[in-house]
C-alpha atoms as a PDB file:
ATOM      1  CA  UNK A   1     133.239  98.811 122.150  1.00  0.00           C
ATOM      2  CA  UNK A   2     134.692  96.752 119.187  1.00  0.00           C
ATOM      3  CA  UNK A   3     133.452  98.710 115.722  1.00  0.00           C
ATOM      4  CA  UNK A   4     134.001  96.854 112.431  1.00  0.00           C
ATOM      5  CA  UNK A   5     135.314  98.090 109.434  1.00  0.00           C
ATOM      6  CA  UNK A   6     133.052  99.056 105.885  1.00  0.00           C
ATOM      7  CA  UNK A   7     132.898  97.276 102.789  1.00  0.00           C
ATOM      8  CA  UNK A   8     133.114  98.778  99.209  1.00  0.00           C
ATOM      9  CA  UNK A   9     130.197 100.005  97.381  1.00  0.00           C
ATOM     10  CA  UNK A  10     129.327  98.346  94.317  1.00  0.00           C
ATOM     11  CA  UNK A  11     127.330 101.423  92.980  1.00  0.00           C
ATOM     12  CA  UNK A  12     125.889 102.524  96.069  1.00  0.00           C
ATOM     13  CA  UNK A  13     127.549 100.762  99.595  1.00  0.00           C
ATOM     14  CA  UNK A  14     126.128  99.235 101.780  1.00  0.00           C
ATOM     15  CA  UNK A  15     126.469  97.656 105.660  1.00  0.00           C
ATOM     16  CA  UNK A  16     127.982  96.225 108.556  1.00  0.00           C
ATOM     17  CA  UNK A  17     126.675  93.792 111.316  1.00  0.00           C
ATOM     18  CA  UNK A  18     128.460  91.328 114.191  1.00  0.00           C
ATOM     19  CA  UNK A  19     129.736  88.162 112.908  1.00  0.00           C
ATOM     20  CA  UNK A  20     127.513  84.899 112.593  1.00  0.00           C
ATOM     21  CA  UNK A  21     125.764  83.870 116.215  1.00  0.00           C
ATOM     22  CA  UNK A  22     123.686  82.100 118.074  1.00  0.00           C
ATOM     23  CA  UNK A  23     121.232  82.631 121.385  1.00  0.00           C
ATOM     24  CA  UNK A  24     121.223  80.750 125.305  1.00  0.00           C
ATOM     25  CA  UNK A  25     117.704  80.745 126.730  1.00  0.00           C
ATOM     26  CA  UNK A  26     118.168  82.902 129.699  1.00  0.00           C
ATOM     27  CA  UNK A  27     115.324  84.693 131.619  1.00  0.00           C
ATOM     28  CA  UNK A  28     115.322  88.455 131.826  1.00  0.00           C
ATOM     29  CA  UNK A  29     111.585  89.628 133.970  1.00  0.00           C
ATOM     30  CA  UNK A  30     109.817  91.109 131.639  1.00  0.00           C
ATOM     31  CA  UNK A  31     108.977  93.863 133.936  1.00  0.00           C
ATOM     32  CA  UNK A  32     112.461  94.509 134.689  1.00  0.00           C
ATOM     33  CA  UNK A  33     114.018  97.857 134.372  1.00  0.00           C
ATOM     34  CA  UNK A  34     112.226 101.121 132.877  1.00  0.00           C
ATOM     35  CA  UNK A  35     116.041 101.861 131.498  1.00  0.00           C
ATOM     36  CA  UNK A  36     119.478 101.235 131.808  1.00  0.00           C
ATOM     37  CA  UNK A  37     122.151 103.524 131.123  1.00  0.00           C
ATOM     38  CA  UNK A  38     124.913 101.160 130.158  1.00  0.00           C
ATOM     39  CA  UNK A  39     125.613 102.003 126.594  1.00  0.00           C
ATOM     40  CA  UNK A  40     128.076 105.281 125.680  1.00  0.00           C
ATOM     41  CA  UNK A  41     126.778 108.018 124.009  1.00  0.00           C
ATOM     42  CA  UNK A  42     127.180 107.744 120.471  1.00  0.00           C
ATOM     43  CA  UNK A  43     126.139 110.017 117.517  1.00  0.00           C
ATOM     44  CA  UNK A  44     122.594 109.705 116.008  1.00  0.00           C
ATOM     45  CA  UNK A  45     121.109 109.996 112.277  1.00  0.00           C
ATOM     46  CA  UNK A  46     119.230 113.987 111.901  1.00  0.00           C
ATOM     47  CA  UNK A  47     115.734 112.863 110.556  1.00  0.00           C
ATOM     48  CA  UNK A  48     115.421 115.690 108.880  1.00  0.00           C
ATOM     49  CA  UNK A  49     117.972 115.776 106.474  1.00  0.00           C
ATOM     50  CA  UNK A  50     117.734 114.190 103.061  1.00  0.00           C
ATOM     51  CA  UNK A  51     117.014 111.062 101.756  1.00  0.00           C
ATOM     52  CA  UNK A  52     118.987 109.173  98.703  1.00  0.00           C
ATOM     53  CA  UNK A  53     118.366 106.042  96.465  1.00  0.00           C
ATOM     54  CA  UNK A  54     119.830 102.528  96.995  1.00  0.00           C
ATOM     55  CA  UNK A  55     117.463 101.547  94.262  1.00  0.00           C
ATOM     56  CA  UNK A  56     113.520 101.573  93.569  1.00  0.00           C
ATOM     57  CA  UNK A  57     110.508  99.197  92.350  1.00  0.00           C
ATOM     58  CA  UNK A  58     113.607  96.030  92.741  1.00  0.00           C
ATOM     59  CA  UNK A  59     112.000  92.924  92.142  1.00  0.00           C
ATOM     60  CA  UNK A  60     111.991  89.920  94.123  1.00  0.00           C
ATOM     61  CA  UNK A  61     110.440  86.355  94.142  1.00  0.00           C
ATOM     62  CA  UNK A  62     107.014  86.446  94.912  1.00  0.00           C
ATOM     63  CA  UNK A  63     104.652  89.127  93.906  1.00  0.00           C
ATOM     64  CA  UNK A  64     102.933  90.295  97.582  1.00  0.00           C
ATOM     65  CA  UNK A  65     104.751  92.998  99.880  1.00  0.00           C
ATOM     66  CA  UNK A  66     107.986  93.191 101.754  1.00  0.00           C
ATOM     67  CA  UNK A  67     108.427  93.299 105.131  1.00  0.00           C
ATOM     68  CA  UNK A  68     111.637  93.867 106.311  1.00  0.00           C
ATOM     69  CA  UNK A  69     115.394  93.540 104.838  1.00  0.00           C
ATOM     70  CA  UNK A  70     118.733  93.182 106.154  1.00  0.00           C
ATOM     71  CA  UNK A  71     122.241  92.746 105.136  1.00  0.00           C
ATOM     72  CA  UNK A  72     125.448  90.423 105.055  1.00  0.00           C
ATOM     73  CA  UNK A  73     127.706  93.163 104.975  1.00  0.00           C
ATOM     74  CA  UNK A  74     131.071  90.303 104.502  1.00  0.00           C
ATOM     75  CA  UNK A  75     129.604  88.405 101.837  1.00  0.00           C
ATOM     76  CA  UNK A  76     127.914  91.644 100.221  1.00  0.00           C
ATOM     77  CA  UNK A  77     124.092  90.404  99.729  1.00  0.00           C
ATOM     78  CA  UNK A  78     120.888  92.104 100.965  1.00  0.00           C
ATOM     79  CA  UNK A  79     118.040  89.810 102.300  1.00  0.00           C
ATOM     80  CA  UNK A  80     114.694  91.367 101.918  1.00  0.00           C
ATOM     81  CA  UNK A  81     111.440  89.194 103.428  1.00  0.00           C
ATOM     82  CA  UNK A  82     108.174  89.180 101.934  1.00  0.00           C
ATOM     83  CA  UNK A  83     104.877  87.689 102.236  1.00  0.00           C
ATOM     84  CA  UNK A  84     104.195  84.365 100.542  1.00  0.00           C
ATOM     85  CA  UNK A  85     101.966  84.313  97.559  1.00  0.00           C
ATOM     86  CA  UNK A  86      98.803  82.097  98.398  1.00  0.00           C
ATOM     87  CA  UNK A  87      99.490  82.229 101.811  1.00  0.00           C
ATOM     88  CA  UNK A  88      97.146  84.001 104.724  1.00  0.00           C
ATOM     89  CA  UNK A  89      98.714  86.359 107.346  1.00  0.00           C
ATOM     90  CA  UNK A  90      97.851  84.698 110.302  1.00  0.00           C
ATOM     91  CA  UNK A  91     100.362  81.661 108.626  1.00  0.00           C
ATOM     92  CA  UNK A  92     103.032  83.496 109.565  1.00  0.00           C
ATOM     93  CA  UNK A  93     105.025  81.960 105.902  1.00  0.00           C
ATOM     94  CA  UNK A  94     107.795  84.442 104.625  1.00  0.00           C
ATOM     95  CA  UNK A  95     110.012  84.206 101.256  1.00  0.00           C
ATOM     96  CA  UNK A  96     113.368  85.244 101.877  1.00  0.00           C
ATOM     97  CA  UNK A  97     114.795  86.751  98.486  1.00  0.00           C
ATOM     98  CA  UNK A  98     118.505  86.990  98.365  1.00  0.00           C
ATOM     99  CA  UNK A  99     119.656  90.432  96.420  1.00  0.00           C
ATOM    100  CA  UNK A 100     122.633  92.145  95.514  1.00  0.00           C
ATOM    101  CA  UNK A 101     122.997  95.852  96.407  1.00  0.00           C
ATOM    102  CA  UNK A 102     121.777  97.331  93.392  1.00  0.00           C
ATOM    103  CA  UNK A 103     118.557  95.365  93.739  1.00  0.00           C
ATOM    104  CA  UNK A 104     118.849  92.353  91.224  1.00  0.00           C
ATOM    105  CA  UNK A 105     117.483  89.400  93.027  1.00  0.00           C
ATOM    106  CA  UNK A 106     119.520  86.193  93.065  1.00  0.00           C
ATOM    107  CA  UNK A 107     117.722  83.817  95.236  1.00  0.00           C
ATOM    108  CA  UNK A 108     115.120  82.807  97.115  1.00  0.00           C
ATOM    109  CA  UNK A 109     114.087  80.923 100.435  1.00  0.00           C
ATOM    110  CA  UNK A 110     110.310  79.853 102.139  1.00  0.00           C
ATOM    111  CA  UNK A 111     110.602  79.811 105.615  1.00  0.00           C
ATOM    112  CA  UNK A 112     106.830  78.510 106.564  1.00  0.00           C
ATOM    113  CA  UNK A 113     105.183  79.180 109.769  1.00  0.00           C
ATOM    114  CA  UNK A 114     108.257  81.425 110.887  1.00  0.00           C
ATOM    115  CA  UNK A 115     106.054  84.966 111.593  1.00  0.00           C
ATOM    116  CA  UNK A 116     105.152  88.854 110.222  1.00  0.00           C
ATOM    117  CA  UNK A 117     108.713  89.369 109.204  1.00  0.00           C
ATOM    118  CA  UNK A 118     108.904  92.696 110.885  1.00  0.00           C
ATOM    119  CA  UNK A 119     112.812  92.901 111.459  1.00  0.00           C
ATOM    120  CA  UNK A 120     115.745  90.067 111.266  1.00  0.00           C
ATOM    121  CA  UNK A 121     119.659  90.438 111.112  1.00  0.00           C
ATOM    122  CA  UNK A 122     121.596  88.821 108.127  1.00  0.00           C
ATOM    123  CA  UNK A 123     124.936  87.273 110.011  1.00  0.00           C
ATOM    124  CA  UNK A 124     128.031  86.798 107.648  1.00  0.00           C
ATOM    125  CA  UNK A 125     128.842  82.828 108.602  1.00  0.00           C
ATOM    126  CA  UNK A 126     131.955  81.917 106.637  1.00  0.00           C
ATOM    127  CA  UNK A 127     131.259  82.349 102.962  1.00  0.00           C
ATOM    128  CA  UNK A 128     126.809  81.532 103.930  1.00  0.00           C
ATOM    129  CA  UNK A 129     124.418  84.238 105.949  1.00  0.00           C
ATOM    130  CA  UNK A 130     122.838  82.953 108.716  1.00  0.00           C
ATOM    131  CA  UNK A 131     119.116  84.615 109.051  1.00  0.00           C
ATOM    132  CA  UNK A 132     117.993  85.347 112.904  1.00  0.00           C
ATOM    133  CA  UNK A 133     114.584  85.513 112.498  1.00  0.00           C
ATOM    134  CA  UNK A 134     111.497  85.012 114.380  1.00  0.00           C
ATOM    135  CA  UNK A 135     109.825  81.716 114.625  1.00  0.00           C
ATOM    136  CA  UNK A 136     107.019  80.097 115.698  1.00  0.00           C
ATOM    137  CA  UNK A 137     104.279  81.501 114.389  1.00  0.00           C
ATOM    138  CA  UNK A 138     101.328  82.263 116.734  1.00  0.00           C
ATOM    139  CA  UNK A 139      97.644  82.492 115.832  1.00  0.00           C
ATOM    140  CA  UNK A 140      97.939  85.803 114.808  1.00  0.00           C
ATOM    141  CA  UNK A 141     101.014  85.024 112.787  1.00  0.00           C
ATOM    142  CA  UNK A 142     103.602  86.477 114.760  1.00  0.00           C
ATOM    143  CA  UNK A 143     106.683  84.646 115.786  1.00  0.00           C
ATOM    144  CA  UNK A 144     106.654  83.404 119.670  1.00  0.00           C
ATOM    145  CA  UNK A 145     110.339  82.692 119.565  1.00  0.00           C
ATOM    146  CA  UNK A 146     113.680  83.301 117.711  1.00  0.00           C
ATOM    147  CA  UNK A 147     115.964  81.294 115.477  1.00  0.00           C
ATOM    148  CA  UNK A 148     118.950  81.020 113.824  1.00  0.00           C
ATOM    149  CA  UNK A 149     118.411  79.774 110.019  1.00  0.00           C
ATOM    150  CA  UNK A 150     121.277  78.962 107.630  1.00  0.00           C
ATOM    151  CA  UNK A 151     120.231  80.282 104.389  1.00  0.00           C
ATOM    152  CA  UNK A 152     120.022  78.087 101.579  1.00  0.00           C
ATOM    153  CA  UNK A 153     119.187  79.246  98.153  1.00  0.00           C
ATOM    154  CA  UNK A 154     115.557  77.942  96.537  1.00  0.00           C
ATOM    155  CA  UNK A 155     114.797  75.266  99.209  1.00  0.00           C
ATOM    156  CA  UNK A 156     111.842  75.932 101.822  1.00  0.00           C
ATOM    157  CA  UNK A 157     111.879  75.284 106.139  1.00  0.00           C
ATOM    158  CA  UNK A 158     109.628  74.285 108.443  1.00  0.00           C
ATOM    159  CA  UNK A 159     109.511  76.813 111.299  1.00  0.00           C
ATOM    160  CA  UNK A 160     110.808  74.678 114.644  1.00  0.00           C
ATOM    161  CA  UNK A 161     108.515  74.903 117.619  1.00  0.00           C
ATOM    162  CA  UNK A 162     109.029  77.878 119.556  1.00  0.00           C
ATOM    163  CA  UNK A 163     110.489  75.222 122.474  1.00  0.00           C
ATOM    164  CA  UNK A 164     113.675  74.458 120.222  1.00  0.00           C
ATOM    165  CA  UNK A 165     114.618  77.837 119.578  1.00  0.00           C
ATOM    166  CA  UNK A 166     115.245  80.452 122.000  1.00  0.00           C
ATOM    167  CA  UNK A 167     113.381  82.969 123.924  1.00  0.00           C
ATOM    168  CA  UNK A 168     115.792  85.021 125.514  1.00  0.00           C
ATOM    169  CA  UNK A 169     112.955  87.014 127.392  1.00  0.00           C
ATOM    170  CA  UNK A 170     110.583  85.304 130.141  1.00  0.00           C
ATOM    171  CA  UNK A 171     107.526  86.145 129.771  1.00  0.00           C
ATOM    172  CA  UNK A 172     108.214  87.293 126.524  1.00  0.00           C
ATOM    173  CA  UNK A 173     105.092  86.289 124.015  1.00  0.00           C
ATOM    174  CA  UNK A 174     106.834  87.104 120.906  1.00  0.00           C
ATOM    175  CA  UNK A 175     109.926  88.491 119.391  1.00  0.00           C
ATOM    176  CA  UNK A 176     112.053  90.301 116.165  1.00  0.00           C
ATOM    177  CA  UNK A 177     115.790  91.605 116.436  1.00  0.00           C
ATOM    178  CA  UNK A 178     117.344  93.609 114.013  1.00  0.00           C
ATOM    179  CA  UNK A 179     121.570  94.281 114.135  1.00  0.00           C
ATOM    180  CA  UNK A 180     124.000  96.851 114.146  1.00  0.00           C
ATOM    181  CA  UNK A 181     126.595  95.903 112.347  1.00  0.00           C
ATOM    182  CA  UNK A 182     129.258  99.163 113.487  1.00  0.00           C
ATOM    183  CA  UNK A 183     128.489  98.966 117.498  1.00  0.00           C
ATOM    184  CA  UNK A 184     128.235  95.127 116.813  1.00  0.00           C
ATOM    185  CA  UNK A 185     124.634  95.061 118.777  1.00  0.00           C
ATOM    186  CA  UNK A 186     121.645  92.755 118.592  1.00  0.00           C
ATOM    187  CA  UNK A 187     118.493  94.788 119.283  1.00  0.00           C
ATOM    188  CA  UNK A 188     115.782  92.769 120.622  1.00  0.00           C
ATOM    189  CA  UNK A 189     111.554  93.693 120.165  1.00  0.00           C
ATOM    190  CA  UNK A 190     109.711  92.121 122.221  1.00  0.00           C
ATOM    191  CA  UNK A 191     105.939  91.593 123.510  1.00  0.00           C
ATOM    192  CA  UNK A 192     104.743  91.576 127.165  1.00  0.00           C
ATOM    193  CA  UNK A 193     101.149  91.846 128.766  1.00  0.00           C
ATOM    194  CA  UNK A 194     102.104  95.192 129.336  1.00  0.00           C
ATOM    195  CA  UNK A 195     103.173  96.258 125.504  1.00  0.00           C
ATOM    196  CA  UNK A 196     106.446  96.033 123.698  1.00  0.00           C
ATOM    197  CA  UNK A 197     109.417  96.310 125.233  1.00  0.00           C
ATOM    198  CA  UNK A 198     113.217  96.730 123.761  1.00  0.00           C
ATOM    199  CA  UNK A 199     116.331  94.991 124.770  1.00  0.00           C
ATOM    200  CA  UNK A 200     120.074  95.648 123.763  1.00  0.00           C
ATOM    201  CA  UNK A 201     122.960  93.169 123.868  1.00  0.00           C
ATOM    202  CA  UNK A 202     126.212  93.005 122.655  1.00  0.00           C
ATOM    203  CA  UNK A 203     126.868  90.978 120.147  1.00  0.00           C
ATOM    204  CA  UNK A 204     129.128  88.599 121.663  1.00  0.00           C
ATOM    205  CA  UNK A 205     126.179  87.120 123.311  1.00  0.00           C
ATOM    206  CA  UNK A 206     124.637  85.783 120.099  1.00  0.00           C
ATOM    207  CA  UNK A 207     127.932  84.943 119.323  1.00  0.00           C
ATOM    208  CA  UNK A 208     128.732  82.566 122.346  1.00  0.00           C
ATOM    209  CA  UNK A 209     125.060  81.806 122.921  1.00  0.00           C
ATOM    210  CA  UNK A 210     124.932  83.502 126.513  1.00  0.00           C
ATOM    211  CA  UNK A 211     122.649  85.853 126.882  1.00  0.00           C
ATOM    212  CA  UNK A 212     123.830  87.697 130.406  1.00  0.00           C
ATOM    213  CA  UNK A 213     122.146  91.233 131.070  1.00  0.00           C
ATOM    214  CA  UNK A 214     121.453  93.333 128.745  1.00  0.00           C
ATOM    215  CA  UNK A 215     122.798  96.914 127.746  1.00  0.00           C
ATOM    216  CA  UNK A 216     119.698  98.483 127.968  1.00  0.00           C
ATOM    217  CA  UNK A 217     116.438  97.147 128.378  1.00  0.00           C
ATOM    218  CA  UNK A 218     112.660  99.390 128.703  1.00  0.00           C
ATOM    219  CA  UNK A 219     109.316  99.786 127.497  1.00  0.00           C
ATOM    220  CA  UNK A 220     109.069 101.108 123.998  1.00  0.00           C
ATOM    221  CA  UNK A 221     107.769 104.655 124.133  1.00  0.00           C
ATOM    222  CA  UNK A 222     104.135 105.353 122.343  1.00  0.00           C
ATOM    223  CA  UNK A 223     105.036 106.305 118.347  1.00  0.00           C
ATOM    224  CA  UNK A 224     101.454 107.220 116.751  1.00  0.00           C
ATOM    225  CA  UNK A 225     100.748 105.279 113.437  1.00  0.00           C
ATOM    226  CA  UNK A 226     101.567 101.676 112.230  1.00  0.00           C
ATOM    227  CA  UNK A 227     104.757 100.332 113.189  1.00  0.00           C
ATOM    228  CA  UNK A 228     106.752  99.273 110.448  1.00  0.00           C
ATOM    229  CA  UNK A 229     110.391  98.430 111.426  1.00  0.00           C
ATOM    230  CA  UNK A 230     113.396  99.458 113.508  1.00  0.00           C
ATOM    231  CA  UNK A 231     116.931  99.595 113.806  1.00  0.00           C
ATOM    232  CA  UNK A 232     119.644  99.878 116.140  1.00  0.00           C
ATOM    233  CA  UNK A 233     122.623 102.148 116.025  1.00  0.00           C
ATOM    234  CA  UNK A 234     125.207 103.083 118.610  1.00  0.00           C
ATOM    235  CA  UNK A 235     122.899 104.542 121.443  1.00  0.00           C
ATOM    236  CA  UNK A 236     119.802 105.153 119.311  1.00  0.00           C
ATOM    237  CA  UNK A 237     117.076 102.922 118.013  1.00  0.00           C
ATOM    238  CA  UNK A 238     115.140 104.187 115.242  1.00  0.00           C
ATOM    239  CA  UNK A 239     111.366 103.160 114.420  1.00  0.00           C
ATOM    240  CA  UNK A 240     109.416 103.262 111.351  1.00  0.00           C
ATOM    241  CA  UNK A 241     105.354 103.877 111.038  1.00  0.00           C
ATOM    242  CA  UNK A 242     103.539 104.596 108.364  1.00  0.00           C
ATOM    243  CA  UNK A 243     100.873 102.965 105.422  1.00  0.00           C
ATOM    244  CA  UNK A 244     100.151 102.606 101.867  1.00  0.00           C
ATOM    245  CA  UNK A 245      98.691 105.532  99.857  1.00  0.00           C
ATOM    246  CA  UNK A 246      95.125 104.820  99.793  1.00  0.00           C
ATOM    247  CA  UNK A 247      92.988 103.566  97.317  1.00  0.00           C
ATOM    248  CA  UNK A 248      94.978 102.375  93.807  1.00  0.00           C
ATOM    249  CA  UNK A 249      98.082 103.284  94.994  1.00  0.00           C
ATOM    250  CA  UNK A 250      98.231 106.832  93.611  1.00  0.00           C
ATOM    251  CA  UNK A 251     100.808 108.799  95.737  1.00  0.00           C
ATOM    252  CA  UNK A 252      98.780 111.133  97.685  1.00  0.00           C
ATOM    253  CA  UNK A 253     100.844 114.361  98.583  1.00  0.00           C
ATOM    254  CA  UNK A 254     104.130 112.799 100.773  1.00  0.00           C
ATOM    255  CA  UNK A 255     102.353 109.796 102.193  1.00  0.00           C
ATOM    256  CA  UNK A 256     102.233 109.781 106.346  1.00  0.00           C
ATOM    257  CA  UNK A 257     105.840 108.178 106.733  1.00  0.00           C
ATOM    258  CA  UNK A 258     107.574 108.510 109.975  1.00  0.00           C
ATOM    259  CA  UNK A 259     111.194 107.774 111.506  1.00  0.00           C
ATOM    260  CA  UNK A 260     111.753 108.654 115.182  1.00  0.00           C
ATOM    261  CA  UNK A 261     114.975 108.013 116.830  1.00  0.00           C
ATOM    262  CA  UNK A 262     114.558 106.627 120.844  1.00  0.00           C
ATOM    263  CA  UNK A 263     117.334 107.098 123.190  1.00  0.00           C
ATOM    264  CA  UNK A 264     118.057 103.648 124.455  1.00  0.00           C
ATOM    265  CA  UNK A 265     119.877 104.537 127.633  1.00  0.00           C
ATOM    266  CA  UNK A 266     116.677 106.455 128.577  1.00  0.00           C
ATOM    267  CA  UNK A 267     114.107 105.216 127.020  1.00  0.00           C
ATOM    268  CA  UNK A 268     112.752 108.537 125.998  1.00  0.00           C
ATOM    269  CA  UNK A 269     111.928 109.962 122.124  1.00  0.00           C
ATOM    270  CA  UNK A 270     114.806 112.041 121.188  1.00  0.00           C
ATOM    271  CA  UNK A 271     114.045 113.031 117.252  1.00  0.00           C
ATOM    272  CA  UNK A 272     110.587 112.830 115.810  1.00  0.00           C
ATOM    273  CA  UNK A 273     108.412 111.564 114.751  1.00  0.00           C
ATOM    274  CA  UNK A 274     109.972 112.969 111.426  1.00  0.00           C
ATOM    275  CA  UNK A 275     108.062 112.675 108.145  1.00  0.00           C
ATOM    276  CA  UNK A 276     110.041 111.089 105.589  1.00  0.00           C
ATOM    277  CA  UNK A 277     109.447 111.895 101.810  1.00  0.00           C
ATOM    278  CA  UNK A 278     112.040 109.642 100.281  1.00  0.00           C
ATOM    279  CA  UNK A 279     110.328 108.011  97.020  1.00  0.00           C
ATOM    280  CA  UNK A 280     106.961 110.174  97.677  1.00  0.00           C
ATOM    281  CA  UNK A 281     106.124 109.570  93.977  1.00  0.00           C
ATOM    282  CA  UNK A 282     106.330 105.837  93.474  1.00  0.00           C
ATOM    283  CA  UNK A 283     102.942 104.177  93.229  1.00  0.00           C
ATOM    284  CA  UNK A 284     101.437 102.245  96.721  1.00  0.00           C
ATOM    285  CA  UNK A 285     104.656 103.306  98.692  1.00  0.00           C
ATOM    286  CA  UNK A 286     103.932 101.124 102.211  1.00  0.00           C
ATOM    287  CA  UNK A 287     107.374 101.733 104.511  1.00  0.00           C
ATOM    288  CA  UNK A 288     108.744  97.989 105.532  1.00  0.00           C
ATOM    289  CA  UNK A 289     112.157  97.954 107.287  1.00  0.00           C
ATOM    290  CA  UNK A 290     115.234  99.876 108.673  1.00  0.00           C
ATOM    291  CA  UNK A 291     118.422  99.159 108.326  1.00  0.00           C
ATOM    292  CA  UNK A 292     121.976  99.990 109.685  1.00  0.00           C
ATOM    293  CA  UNK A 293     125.391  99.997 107.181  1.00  0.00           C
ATOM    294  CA  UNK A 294     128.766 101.492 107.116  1.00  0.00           C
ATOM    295  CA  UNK A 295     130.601 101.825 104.358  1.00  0.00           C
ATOM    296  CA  UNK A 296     134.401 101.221 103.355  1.00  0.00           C
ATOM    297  CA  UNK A 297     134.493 105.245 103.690  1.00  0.00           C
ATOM    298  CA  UNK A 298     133.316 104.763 107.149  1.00  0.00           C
ATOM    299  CA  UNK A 299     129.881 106.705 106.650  1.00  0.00           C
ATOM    300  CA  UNK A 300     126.806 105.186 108.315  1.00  0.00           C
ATOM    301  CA  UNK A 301     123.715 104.788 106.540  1.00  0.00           C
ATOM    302  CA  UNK A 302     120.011 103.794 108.247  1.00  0.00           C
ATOM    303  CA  UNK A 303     118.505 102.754 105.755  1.00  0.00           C
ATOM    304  CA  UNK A 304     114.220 102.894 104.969  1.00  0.00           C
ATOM    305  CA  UNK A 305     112.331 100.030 102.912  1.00  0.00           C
ATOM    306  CA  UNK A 306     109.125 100.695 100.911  1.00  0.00           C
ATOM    307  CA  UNK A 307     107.041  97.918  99.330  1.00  0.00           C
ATOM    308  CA  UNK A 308     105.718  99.801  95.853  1.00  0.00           C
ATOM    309  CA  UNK A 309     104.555  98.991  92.756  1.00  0.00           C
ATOM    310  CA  UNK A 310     100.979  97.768  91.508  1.00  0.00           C
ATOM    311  CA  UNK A 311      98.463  94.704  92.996  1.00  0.00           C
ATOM    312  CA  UNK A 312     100.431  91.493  92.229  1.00  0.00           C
ATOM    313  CA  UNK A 313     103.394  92.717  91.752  1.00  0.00           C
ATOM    314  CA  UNK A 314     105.007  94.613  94.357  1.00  0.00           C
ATOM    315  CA  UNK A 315     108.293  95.500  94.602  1.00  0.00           C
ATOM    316  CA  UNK A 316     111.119  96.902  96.667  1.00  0.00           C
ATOM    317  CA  UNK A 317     112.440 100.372  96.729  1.00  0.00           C
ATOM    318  CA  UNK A 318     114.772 101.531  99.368  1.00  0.00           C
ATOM    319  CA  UNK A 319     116.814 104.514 100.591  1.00  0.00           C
ATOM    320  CA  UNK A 320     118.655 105.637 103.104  1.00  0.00           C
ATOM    321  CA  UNK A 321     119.999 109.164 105.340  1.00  0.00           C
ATOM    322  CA  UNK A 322     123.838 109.803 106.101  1.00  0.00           C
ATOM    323  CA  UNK A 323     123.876 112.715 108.039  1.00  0.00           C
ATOM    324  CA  UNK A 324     124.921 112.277 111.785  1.00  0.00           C
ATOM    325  CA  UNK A 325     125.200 115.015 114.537  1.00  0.00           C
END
């Protein structure tokens, strides 16, 4: 199992994820296996230790919500998807807003008619990022297949039908991935008629567009509350729920933020769900997006995303735990 190297920290750190890739259309049942136990036991982040700042109330293109983020830990930017302004959800149209790790946005890109935006992977490609990201949109605005999307600062893409990009799953209705960047995985979400399911491949797979079996494949376990995100790191994926404080926004005692880490090789809850309190007091406070980084020092971070601020102009605060045992 090939880990990767950190990168400096500007005034924070930040990432790592497998180099710039690609998918091969290749059926996996999607009532195959409960569980595989193919991946080696790795640490995992303790949910109940503290949280710290990356940065809060960032701003970014548009004024709606974020969804999800991700970074390109060669080239040093953070990606962060929101919702576009004007747009309705079941569009499935997404603003892309390039960042740099302290939170000072850069760029932007519309991806229209791509999905929710619930997790994506930000692949270093030469000196560019190339997105993975769901595409597609259905009627109910989430993305029936995946694709790889060069970014390209303040120009806007037409989502390609779901039969041009891949979906790696059959039977598979629609998907999300997120990446760790130090076990160099892909982490697959992924809907069935019986519920969502995960999937785990190495990297090299998106990397030489063949697909193969995965690591671990099995239904995701039930996590009360709103899913809001999920990551992937060594043996563990992590999962977000949560809302918005209620009302105007007013933070309401620590909010009703979760993380729970899931044992991939079984399938079963290992940690959680854990309440979170990082950024209790900022106003609206909605969790959107984990993330995986490691930096230069070699410390892993899983990062959490929260879309705060006021109506109309929402912006991005997010922090992350270190501890490991």
């Amino acid at each position: 199992m090939n880990s990767v190297p950190g990168f400096p920290l500007s005034r924070r750190g930040l990432i790592r994820a497998g180099a710039g890739a690609s998918l091969a259309v290749l059926g996996l049942g999607a009532g195959a296996r409960t569980a595989s136990a193919a991946v080696a036991a790795t640490k995992r982040f303790d949910l109940t230790q503290p949280s710290y700042d990356l940065f809060r109330s960032a701003n970014t293109h548009g004024p709606r919500v974020q969804q999800s983020f991700a970074f390109d830990w060669v080239n040093k930017f953070l990606f962060i998807a929101t919702k576009r302004d004007g747009s309705p959800e079941s569009a499935g149209d997404l603003c892309i807003n390039k960042m740099d790790f302290d939170g000072n946005y850069l760029s932007y890109m519309h991806l229209n008619g791509f999905g929710h935006g619930v997790a994506f992977a930000a692949l270093p490609s030469g000196s560019g990022t190339e997105l993975w990201i769901e595409c597609a949109a259905n009627s109910n605005g989430y993305g029936a297949a995946l694709a790889p999307i060069r970014y390209t600062a303040n120009t806007t893409l037409g989502s390609p039908a779901a039969s041009a990009a891949y979906r790696p799953i059959s039977g598979a209705t629609e998907y999300t991935c997120s990446v760790d960047p130090v076990y160099r995985r892909m982490i697959v979400r992924y809907h069935t008629s019986a519920g969502k399911r995960i999937a785990v491949y190495p990297l090299t797979a998106f990397e030489t567009r063949s697909f193969g079996t995965p690591l671990a494949d099995f239904a995701q376990p039930a996590i009360a509350g709103t899913a809001q995100g999920y990551a992937l790191y060594g043996s563990y994926m992590y999962h977000l729920t949560g809302n918005a404080y209620p009302g105007n926004g007013t933070p309401v005692g620590d909010g009703n933020t979760y993380v729970t880490s899931v044992d991939i090789n079984t399938g079963a809850v290992k940690q959680g769900p854990v309440l979170s309190k990082a950024g209790s007091t900022l106003h609206f406070r909605e969790p959107e997006g984990l993330a995986i980084y490691r930096t230069d020092a070699g410390e892993a971070r899983l990062f959490i995303g929260f879309a705060t601020g006021v109506e109309g102009d929402r912006r991005s605060s997010i922090f992350y735990k270190k501890a490991l045992v």
